[in-house]
Protein backbone atom coordinates (compact mmCIF):
# COMPACT_ATOMS: atom_id res chain seq x y z
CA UNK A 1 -9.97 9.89 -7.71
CA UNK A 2 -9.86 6.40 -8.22
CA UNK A 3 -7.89 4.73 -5.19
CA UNK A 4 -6.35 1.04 -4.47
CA UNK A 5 -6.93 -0.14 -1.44
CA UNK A 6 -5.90 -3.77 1.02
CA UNK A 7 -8.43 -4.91 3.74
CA UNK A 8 -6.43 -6.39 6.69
CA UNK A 9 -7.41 -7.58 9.46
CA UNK A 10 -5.84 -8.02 13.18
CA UNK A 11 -7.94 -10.81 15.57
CA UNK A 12 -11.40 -8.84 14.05
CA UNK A 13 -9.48 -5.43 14.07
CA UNK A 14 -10.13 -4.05 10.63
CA UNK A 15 -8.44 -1.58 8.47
CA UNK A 16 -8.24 0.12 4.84
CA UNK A 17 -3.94 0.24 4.37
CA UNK A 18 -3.29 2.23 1.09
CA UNK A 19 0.25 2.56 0.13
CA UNK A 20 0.51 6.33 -0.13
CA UNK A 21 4.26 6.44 -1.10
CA UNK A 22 3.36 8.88 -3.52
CA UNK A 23 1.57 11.02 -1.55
CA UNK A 24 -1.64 11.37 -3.51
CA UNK A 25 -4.26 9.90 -0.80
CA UNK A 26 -5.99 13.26 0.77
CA UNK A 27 -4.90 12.70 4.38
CA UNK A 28 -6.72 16.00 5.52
CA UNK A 29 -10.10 15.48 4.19
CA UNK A 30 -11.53 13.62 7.61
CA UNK A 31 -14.98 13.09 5.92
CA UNK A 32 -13.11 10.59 3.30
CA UNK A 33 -11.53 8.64 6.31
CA UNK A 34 -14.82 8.68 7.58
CA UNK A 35 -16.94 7.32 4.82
CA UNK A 36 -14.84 5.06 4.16
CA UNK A 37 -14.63 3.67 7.34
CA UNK A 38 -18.44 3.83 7.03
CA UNK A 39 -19.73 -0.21 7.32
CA UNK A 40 -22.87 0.88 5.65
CA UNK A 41 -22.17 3.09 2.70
CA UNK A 42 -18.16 2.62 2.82
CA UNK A 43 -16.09 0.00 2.96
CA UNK A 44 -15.99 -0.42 6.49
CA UNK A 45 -13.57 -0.76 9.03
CA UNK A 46 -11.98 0.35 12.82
CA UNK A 47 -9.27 2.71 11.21
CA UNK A 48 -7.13 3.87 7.92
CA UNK A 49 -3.82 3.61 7.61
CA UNK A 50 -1.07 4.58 5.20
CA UNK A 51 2.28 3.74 4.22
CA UNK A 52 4.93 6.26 3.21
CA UNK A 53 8.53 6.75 2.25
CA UNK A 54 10.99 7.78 5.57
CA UNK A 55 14.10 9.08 5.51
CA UNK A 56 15.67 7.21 8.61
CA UNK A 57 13.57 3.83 8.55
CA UNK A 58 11.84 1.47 6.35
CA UNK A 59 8.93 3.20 6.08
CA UNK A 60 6.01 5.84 7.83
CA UNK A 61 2.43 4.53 9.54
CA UNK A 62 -0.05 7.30 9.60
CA UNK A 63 -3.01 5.58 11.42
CA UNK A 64 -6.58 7.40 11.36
CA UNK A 65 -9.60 6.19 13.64
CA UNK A 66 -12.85 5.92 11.62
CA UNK A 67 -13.13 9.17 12.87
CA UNK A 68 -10.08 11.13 11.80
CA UNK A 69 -7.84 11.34 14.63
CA UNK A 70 -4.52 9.97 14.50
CA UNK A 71 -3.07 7.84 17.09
CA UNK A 72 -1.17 4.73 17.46
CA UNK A 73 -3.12 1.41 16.69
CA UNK A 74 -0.91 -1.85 17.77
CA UNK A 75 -3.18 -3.83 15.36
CA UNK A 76 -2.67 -1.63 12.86
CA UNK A 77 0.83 -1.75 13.24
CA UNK A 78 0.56 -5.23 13.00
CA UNK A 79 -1.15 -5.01 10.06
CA UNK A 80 0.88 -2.45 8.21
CA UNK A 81 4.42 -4.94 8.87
CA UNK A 82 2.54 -6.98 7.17
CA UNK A 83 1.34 -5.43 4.03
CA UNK A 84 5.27 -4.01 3.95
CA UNK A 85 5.98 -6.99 3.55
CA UNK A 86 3.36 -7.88 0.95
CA UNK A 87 4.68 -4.86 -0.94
CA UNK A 88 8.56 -6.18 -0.84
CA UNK A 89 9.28 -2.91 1.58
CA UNK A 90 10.76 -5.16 4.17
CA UNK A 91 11.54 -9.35 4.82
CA UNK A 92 10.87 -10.58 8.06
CA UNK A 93 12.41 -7.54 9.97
CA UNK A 94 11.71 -4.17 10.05
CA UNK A 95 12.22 -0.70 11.89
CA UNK A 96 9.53 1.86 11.31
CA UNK A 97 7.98 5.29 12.47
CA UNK A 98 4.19 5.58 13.75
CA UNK A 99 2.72 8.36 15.90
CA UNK A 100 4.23 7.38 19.40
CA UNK A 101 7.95 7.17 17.82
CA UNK A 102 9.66 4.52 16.16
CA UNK A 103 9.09 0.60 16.31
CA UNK A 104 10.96 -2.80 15.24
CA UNK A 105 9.04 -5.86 14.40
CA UNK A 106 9.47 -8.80 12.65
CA UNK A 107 6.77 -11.47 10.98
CA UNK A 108 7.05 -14.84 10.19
CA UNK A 109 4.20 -17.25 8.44
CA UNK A 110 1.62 -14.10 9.41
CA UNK A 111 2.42 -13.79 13.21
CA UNK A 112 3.93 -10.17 13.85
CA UNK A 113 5.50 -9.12 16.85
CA UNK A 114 5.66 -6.01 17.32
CA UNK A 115 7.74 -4.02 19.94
CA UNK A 116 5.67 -1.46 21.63
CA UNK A 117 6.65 2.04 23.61
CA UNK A 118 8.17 1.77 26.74
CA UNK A 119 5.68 2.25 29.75
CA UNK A 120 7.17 4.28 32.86
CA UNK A 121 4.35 4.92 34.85
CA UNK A 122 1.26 3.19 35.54
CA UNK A 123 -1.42 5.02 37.48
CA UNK A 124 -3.26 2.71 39.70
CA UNK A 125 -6.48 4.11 41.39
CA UNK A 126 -8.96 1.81 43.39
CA UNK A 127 -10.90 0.51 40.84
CA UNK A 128 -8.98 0.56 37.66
CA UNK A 129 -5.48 1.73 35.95
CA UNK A 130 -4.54 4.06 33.44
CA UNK A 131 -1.77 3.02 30.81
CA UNK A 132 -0.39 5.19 28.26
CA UNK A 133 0.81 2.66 25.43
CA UNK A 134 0.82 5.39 22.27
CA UNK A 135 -3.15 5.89 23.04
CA UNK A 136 -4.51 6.10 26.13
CA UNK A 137 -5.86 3.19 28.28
CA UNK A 138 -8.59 2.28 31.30
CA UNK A 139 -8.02 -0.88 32.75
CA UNK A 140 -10.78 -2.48 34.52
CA UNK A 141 -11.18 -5.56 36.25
CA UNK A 142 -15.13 -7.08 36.10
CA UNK A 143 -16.15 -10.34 36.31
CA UNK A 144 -18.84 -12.36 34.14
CA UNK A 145 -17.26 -10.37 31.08
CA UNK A 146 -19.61 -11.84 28.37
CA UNK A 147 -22.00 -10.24 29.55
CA UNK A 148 -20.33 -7.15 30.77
CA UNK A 149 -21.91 -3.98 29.23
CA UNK A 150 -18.97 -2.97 27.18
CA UNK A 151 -20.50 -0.21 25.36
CA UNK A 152 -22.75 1.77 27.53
CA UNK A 153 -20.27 1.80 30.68
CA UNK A 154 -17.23 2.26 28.28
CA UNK A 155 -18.68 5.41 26.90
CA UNK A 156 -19.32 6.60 30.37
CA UNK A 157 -15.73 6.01 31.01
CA UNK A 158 -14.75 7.23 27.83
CA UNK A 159 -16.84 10.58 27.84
CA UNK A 160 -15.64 10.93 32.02
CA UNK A 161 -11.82 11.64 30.78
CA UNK A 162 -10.65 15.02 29.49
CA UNK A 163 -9.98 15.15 25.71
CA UNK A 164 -8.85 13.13 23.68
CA UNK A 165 -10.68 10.65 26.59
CA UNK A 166 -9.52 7.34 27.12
CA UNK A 167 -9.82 3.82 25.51
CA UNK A 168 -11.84 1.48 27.67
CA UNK A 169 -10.66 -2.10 28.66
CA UNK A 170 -12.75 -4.59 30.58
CA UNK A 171 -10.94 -7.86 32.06
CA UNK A 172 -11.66 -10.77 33.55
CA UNK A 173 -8.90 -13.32 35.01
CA UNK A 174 -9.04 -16.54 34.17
CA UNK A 175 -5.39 -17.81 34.82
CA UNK A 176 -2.59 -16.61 36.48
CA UNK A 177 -1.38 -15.74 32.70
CA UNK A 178 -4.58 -15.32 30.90
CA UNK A 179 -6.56 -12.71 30.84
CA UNK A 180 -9.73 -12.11 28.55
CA UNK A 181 -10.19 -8.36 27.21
CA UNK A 182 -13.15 -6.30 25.72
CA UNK A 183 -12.45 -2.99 24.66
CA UNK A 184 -14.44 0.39 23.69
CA UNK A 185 -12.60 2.08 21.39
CA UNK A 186 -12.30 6.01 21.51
CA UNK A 187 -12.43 7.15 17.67
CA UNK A 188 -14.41 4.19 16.58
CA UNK A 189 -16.96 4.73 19.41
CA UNK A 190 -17.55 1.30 20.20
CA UNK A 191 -16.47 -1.89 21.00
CA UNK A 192 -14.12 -3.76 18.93
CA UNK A 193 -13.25 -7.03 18.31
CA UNK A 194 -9.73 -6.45 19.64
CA UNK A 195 -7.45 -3.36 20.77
CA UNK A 196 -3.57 -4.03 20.63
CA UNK A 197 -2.70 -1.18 22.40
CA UNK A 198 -5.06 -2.34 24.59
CA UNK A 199 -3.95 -5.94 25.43
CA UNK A 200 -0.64 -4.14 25.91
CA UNK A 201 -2.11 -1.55 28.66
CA UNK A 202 -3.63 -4.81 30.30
CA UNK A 203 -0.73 -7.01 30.59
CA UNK A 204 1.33 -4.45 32.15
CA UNK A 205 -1.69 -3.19 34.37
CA UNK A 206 -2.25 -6.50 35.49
CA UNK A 207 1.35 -7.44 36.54
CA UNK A 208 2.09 -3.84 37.99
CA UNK A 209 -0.84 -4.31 40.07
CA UNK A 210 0.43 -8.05 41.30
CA UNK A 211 -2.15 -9.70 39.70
CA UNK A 212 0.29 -11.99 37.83
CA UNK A 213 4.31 -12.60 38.23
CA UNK A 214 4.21 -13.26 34.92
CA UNK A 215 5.82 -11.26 32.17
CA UNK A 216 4.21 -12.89 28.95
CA UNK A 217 0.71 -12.52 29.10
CA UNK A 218 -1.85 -14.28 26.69
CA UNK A 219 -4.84 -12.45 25.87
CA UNK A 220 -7.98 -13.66 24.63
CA UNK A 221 -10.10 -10.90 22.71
CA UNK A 222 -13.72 -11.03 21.13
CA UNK A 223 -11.41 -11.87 17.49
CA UNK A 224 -8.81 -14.23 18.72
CA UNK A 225 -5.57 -14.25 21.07
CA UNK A 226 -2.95 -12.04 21.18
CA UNK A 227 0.52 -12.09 23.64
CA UNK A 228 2.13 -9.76 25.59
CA UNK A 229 5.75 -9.85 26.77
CA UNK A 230 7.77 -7.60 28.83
CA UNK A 231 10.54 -6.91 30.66
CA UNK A 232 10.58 -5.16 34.21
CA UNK A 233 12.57 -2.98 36.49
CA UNK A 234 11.71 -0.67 39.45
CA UNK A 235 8.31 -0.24 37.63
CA UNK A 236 9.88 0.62 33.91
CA UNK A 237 8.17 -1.66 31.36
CA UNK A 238 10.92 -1.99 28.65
CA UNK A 239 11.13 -4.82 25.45
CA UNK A 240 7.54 -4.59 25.10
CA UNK A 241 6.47 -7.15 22.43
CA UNK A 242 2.95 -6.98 20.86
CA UNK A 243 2.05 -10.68 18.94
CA UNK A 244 -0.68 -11.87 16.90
CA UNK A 245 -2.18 -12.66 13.20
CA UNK A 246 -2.21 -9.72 10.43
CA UNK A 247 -4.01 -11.20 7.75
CA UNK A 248 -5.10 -10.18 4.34
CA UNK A 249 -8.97 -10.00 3.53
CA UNK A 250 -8.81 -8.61 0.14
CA UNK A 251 -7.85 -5.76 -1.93
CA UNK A 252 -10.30 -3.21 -4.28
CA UNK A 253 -11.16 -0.03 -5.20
CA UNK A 254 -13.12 2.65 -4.68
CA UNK A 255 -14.11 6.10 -6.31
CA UNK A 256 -13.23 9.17 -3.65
């Protein structure tokens, strides 16, 4: 099978977006996803992700990690809105589903914003908090984060949380609004260059634990900057916007 594939990218977070409208792309073969996911003998990237026909909104995300397992991806959201748009689905608004329910978003000039899940409970232990944002999410505060350890301690963390474990975010402070972010991504097994669900589990984390008033966050990752805004009440994150790049890399194909 000979299929057409886009390369987008998110602030370094990668993905292969086919437009499976016709539902011909083999969603339950995992070793596909996986080889081509592959950086060395695939075409390389953090996650797959395809675009479908739905009945009740402009269209379906089905987002695979490199290994298979489907989740949410806020990048990859991102990123889909974007090649929607690139495929004449959508203009610069849009309602869609994805794994965690559905989302609105618009895009303008490559900047999508994308509205995340509501967040009703953040569980805050000594050392870190844990943020459900349509994955899972450790938030960790460290300091000297360049040259934090981000993959050996985040796969301790990782492996330490029953299945499907946890992603892993490092922070450091540097303003009462800014806070930078490294992440170890469960699925990909590593770090990234950016998480969006991520940034999202931080910005909340970091204002429900009083670390900043704030309620638009900016977040520098290891691929760019990406914004978080909120609203809160009595604890309830609601009007949870997601905003960054989605940019196109280039498109191909490949023999499956």
């Amino acid at each position: 099978m000979n299929l057409t594939f886009y390369k987008y990218q998110g602030t370094g977070n990668d993905f292969i977006i086919v437009d499976n409208r016709t539902k011909t792309f083999p969603k339950n073969n995992v070793s596909i996803i996986e080889k081509l996911c592959d950086r060395n003998f695939g075409i390389g990237a953090d996650g797959v992700i395809l675009i479908e026909n739905d009945t009740e909104s402009d269209f379906r995300m089905i987002y695979y990690n490199a290994d298979g397992s489907e989740t949410m991806c806020g990048n990859g959201g991102r990123c889909a809105v974007a090649f929607a748009k690139h495929l004449n689905i959508i203009n610069e608004k849009t309602s869609f589903i994805a794994f965690d329910g559905p989302h609105y978003a618009e895009i303008e000039d490559n900047i999508v914003s994308l509205q995340m899940i509501d967040v009703n409970e953040v569980n805050i232990s000594n050392n870190h908090s844990f943020v459900y944002t349509g994955t899972q999410h450790h938030v960790e505060l460290v300091d000297n984060i360049s040259d934090f350890p981000v993959y050996q301690k985040g796969k301790e963390i990782r492996n330490s949380y029953k299945e499907p474990g946890s992603n892993v975010n490092f922070v450091e402070q540097l303003n009462t609004n800014t806070f930078r972010v490294r992440t170890y991504e469960k699925g990909v097994e590593d770090e990234t260059l950016a998480c969006g669900t991520g940034v999202t589990a931080v910005a909340i984390a970091m204002h429900a634990t009083n670390k900043t008033k704030n309620t638009s966050i900016n977040l520098p990752v290891e691929g760019g900057n990406l914004s978080v805004s909120f609203n809160e009440k009595n604890g309830v994150y609601t009007n949870v916007f997601l905003q960054g790049p989605a940019t196109l890399v280039f498109k191909g194909n490949i023999e499956i």
